[in-house]
Protein backbone atom coordinates (compact mmCIF):
# COMPACT_ATOMS: atom_id res chain seq x y z
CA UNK A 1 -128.73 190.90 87.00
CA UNK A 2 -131.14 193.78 87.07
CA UNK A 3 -134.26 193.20 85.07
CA UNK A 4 -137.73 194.36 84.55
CA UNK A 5 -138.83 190.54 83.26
CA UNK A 6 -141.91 190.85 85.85
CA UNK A 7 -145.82 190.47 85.23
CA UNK A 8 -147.53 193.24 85.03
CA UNK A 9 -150.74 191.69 85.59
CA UNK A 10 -152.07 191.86 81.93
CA UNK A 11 -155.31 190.19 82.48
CA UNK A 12 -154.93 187.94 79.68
CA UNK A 13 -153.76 183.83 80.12
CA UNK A 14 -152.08 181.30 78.49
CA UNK A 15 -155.49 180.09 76.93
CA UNK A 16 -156.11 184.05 75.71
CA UNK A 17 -156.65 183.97 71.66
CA UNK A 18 -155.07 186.69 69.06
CA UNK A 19 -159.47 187.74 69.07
CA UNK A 20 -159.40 188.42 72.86
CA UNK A 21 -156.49 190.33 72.88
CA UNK A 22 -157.52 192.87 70.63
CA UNK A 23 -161.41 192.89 71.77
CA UNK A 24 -161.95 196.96 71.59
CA UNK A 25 -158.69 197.61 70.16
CA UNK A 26 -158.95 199.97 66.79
CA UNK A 27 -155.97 199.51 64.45
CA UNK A 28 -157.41 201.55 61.31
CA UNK A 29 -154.92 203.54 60.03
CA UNK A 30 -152.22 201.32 60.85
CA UNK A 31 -149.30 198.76 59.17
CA UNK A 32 -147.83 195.72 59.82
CA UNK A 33 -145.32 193.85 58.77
CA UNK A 34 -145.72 190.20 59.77
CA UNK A 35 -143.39 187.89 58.09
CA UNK A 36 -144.39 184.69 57.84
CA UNK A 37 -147.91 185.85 58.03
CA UNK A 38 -149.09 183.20 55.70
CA UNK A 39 -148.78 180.06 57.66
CA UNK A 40 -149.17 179.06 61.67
CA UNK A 41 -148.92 181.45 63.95
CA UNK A 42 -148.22 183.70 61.64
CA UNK A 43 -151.52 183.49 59.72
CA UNK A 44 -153.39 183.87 62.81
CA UNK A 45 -151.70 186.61 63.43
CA UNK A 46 -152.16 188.50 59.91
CA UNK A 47 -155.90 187.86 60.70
CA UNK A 48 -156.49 189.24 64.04
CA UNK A 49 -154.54 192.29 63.07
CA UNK A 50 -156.58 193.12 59.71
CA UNK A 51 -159.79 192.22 61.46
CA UNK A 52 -159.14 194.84 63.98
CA UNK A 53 -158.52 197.48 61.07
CA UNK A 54 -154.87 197.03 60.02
CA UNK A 55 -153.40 197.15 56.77
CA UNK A 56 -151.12 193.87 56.86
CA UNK A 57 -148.02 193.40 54.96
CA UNK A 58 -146.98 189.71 53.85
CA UNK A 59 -143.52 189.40 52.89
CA UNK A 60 -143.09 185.57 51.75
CA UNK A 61 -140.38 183.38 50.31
CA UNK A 62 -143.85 181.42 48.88
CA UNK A 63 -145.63 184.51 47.16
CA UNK A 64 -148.15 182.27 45.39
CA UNK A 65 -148.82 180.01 48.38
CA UNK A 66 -148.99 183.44 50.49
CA UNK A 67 -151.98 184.56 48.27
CA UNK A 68 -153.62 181.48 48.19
CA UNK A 69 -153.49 181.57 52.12
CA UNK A 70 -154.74 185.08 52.77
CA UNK A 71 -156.01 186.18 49.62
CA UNK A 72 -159.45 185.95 51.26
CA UNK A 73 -158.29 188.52 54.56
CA UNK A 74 -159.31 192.24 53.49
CA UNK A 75 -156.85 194.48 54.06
CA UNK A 76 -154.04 192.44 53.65
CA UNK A 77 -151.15 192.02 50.54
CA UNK A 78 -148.17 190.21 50.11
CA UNK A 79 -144.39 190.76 48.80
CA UNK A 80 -141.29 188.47 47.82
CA UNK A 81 -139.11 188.26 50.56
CA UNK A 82 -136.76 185.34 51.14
CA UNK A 83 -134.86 185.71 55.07
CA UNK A 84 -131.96 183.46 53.61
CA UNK A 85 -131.09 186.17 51.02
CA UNK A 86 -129.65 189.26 52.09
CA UNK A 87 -129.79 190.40 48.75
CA UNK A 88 -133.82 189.81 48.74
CA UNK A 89 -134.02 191.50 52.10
CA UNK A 90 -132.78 194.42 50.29
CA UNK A 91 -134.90 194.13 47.15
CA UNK A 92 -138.05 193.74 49.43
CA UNK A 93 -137.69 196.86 51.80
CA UNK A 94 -136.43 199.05 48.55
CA UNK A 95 -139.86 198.58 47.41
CA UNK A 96 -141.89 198.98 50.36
CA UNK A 97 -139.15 202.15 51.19
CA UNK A 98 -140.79 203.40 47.78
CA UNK A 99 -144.34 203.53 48.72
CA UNK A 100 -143.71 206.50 51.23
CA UNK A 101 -145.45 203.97 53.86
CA UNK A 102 -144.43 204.08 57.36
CA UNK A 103 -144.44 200.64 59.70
CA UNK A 104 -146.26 201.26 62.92
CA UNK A 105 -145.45 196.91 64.29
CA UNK A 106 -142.99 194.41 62.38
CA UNK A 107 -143.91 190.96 63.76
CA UNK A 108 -140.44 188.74 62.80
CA UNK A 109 -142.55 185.69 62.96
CA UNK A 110 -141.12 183.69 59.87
CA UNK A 111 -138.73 180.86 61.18
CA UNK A 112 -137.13 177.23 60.60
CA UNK A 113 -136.67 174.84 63.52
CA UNK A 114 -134.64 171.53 63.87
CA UNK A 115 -133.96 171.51 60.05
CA UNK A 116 -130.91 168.95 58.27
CA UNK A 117 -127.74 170.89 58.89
CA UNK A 118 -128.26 173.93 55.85
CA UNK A 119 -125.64 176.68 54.32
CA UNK A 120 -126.66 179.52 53.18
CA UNK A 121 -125.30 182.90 51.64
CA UNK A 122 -121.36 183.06 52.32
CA UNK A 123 -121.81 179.59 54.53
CA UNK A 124 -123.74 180.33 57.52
CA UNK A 125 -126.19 178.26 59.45
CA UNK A 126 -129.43 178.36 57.82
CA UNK A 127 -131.27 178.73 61.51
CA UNK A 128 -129.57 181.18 62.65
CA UNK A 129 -129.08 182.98 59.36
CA UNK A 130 -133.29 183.02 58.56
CA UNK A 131 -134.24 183.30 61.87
CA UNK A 132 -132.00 186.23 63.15
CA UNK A 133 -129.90 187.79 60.19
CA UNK A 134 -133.17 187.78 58.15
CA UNK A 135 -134.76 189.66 60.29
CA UNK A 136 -131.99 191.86 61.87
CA UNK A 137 -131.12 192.74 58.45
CA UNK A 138 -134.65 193.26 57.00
CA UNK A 139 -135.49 196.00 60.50
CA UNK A 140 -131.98 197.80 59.82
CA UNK A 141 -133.21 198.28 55.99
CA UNK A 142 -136.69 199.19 57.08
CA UNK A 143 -135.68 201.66 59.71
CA UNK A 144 -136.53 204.87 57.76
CA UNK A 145 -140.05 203.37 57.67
CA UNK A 146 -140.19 202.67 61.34
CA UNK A 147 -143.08 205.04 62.58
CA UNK A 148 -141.60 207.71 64.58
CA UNK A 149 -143.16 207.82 68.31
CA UNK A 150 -144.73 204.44 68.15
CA UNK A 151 -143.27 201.51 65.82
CA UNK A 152 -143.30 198.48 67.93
CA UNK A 153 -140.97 195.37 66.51
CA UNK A 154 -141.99 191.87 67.97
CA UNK A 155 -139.14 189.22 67.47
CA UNK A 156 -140.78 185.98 67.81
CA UNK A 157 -138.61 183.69 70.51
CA UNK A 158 -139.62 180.50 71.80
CA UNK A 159 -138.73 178.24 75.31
CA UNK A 160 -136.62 176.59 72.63
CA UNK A 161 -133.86 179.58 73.74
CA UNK A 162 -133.20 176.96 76.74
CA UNK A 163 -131.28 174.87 74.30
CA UNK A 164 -128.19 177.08 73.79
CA UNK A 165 -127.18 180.56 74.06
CA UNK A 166 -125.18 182.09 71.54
CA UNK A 167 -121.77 179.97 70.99
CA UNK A 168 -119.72 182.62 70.54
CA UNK A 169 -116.68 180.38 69.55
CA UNK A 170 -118.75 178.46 66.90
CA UNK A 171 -121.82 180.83 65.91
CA UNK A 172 -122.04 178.54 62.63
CA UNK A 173 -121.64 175.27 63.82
CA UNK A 174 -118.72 174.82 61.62
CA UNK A 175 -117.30 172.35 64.19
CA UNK A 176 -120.61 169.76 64.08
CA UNK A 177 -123.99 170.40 63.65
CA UNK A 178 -126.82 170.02 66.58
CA UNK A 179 -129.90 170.82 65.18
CA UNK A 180 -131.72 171.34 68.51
CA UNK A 181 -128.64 173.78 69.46
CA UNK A 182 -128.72 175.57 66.48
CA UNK A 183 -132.77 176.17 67.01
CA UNK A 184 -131.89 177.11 70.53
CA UNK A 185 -129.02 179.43 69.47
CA UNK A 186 -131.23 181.17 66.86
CA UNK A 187 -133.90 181.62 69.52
CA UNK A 188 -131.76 182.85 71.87
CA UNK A 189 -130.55 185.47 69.36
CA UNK A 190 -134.21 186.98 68.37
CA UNK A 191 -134.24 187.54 72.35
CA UNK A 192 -131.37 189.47 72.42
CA UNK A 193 -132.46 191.25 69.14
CA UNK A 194 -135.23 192.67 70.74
CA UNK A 195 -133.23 193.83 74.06
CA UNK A 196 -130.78 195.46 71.97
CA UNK A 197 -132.87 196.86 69.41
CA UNK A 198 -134.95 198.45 72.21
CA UNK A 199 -131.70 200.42 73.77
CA UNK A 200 -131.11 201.72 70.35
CA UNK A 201 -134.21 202.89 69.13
CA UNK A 202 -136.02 203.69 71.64
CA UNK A 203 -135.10 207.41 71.54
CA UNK A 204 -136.58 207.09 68.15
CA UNK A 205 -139.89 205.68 69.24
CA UNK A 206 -139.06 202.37 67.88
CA UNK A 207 -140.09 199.78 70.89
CA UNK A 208 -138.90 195.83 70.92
CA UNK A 209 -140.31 192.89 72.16
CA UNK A 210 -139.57 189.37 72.25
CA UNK A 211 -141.99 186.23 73.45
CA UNK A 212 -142.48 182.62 73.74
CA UNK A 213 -145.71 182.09 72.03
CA UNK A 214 -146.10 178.76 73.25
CA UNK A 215 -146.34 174.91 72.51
CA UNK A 216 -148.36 175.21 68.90
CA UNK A 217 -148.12 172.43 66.03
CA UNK A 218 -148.00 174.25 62.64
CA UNK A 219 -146.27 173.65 59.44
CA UNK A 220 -143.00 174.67 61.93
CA UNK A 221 -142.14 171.22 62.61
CA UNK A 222 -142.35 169.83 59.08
CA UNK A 223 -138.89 169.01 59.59
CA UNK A 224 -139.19 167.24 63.04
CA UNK A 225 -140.14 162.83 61.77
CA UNK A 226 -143.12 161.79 63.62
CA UNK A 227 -141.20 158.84 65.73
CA UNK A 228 -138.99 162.08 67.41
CA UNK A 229 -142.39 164.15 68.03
CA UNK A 230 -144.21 160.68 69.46
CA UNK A 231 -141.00 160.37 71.81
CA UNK A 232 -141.16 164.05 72.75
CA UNK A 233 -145.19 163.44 74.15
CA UNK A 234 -146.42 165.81 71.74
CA UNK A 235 -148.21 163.74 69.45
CA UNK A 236 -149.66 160.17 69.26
CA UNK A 237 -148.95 157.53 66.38
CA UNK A 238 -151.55 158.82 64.57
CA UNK A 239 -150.61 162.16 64.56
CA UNK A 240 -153.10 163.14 67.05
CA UNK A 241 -151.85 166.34 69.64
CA UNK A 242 -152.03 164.30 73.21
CA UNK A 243 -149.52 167.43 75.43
CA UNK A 244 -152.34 169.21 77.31
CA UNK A 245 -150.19 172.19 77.37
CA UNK A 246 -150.86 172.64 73.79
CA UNK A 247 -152.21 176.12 72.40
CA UNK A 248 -154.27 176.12 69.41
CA UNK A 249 -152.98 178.63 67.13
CA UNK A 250 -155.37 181.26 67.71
CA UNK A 251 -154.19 181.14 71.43
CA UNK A 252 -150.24 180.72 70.15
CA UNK A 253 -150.56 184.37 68.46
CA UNK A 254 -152.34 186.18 71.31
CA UNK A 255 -148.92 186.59 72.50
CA UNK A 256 -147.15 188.02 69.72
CA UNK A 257 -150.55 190.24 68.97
CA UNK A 258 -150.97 191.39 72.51
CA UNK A 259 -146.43 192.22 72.32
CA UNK A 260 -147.97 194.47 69.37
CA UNK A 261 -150.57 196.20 70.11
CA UNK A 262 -151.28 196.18 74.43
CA UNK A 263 -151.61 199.79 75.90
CA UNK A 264 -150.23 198.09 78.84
CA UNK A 265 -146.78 198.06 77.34
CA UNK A 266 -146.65 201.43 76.29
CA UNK A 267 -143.09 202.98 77.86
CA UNK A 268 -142.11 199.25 78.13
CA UNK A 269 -139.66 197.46 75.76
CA UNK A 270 -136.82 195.63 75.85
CA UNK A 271 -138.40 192.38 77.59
CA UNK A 272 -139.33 189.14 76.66
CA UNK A 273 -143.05 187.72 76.81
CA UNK A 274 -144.87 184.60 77.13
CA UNK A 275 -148.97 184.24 78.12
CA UNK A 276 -149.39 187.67 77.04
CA UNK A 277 -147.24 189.18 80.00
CA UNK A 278 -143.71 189.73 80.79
CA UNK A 279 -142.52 186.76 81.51
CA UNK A 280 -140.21 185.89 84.54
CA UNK A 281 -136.84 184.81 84.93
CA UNK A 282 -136.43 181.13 84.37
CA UNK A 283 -136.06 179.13 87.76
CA UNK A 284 -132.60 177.20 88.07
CA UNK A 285 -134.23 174.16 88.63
CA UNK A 286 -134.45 172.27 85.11
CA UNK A 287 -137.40 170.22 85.76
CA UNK A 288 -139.31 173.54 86.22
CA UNK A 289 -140.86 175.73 83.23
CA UNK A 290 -141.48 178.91 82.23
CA UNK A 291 -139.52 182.29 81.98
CA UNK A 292 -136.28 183.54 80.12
CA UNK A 293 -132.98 182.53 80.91
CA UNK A 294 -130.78 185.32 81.92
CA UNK A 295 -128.90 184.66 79.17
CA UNK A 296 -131.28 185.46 76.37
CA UNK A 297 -132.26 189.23 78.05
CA UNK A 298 -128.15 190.32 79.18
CA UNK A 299 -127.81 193.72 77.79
CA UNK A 300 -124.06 192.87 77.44
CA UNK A 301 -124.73 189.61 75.41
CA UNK A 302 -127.23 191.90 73.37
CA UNK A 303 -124.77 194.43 72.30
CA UNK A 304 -122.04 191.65 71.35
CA UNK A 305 -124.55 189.71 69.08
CA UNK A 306 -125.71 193.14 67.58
CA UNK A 307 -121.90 193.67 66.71
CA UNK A 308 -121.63 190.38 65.36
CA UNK A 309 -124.90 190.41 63.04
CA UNK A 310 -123.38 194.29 61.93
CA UNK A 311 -120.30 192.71 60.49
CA UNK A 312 -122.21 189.64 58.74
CA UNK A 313 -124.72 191.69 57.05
CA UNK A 314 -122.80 195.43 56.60
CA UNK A 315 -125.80 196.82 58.25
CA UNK A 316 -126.51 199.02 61.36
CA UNK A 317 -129.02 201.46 60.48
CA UNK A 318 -129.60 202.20 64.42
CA UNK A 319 -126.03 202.91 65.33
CA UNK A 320 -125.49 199.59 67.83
């Protein structure tokens, strides 16, 4: 398979923070929409884009624990917004469609990982309905806000994609649940999201992006017990972080910031990102780490989920 999933030498590291990627960049005058931008990665992320000058955008299924979180970050408000509700998705971008604003980066960084099996709306998975139909369906209703000539829309991935791509015969797990396949799945589909969302708006100025942001612990894991993150070598018994691969969470956003905001991407899109650079193609050999699996980045498996998430939601504001 063709691909441009290549470094391009951005300067920055795995140990780069959300600070260094934005030293000297100017964002007054801009929006963003970062969901989940009241927790983790997201958090971090809300902050290093209002202290470079950006008005920042909160959407949160938590409005009252959202304020209490950035209520002290000028520059920065927060919305209602639940991902697991189409009909919330709706309500929220209505009222931001009101205030005339237009988006200039949408940073889909909300997300649920490994949770008990979970229906929501007409049945669907709960991952892969708030990680990707939550978000697909929330950019299709925001489109007429999506600056023209330079929106950029960062779908928030993760190495977790390795776990499964999209099972096209059982999307909803109807058959038994997996919850590290269903995480996978959903992971797999904000890749593709971004690839596909790239070939359609790109003509429009709208730019996509997905990334790995790295090995962070944040409130994302509140459903993982602590005997299955001891076993995993991520944590000792008393909770302590012992994987030296670990980012701190000011280093887990530079990714998703620098996806956002890096000159060096400008013309670029469509790609997925991990130590603030286009990351590689993942090696075949399992033991090794790193990269995207072809899977996550086909064009053709972009286009089919795209289809797919049109007919759930009755939305395809980009013509996919």
């Amino acid at each position: 398979m063709t691909t441009p999933q290549q470094s391009i030498g951005s300067g920055f590291g795995a140990r780069s923070t959300a600070a260094d990627v934005l030293r000297g960049v100017d964002l007054t005058g801009s929006l963003a929409v970062v969901t989940g931008g009241y927790s983790g990665l997201g958090l971090e992320t809300t902050r290093a884009l209002a202290g470079a000058g950006a008005r920042v955008v909160v959407p949160a299924r938590r409005p009252e624990a959202a304020e209490e979180s950035v209520g002290g970050i000028a520059g920065v408000e927060v919305d209602t917004l639940d991902l697991a509700d189409l009909g919330s998705v709706r309500a929220f971008a209505d009222r931001f469609l009101e205030t005339g604003r237009t988006i200039d980066i949408m940073i889909n960084s909300a997300a649920v990982m490994a949770c008990p099996e979970t229906r929501v709306g007409p049945g669907w998975e709960a991952q892969f309905a708030v990680n990707h139909l939550g978000h697909y369906a929330l950019a299709n209703r925001l489109r007429p806000a999506l600056a023209p000539g330079g929106a950029r829309v960062v779908s928030v991935s993760s190495a977790g994609h390795r776990h499964s791509p999209v099972r096209w015969d059982d999307v909803h797990f109807e058959t038994g649940y997996d919850k590290w396949k269903a995480y996978g799945q959903a992971k797999t589909a904000n890749a593709l999201f971004a690839v596909r969302l790239d070939t359609l708006g790109r003509d429009l100025g709208v730019r996509a992006f997905s990334l790995h942001p790295g090995g962070i612990l944040t409130p994302l894991q509140r459903h993982l017990p602590v005997e299955e993150m001891v076993a995993a070598g991520w944590i000792d018994k008393s909770g302590t972080p012992v994987n030296p691969s670990f980012k701190t969470p000011e280093q887990g956003a530079a990714t998703q910031v620098w996806a956002a905001t890096s000159p060096l991407l400008d013309g670029e899109g469509g790609v997925y990102c991990e130590d603030c650079d286009i990351a590689g193609l993942a090696s075949d050999d399992p033991s090794a780490s790193g990269g995207v699996q072809g899977y996550a980045v086909d064009p053709e498996e972009a286009a089919r989920l795209w289809e797919l998430s049109a007919e759930l939601t009755g939305l395809d504001a980009f013509g996919g």
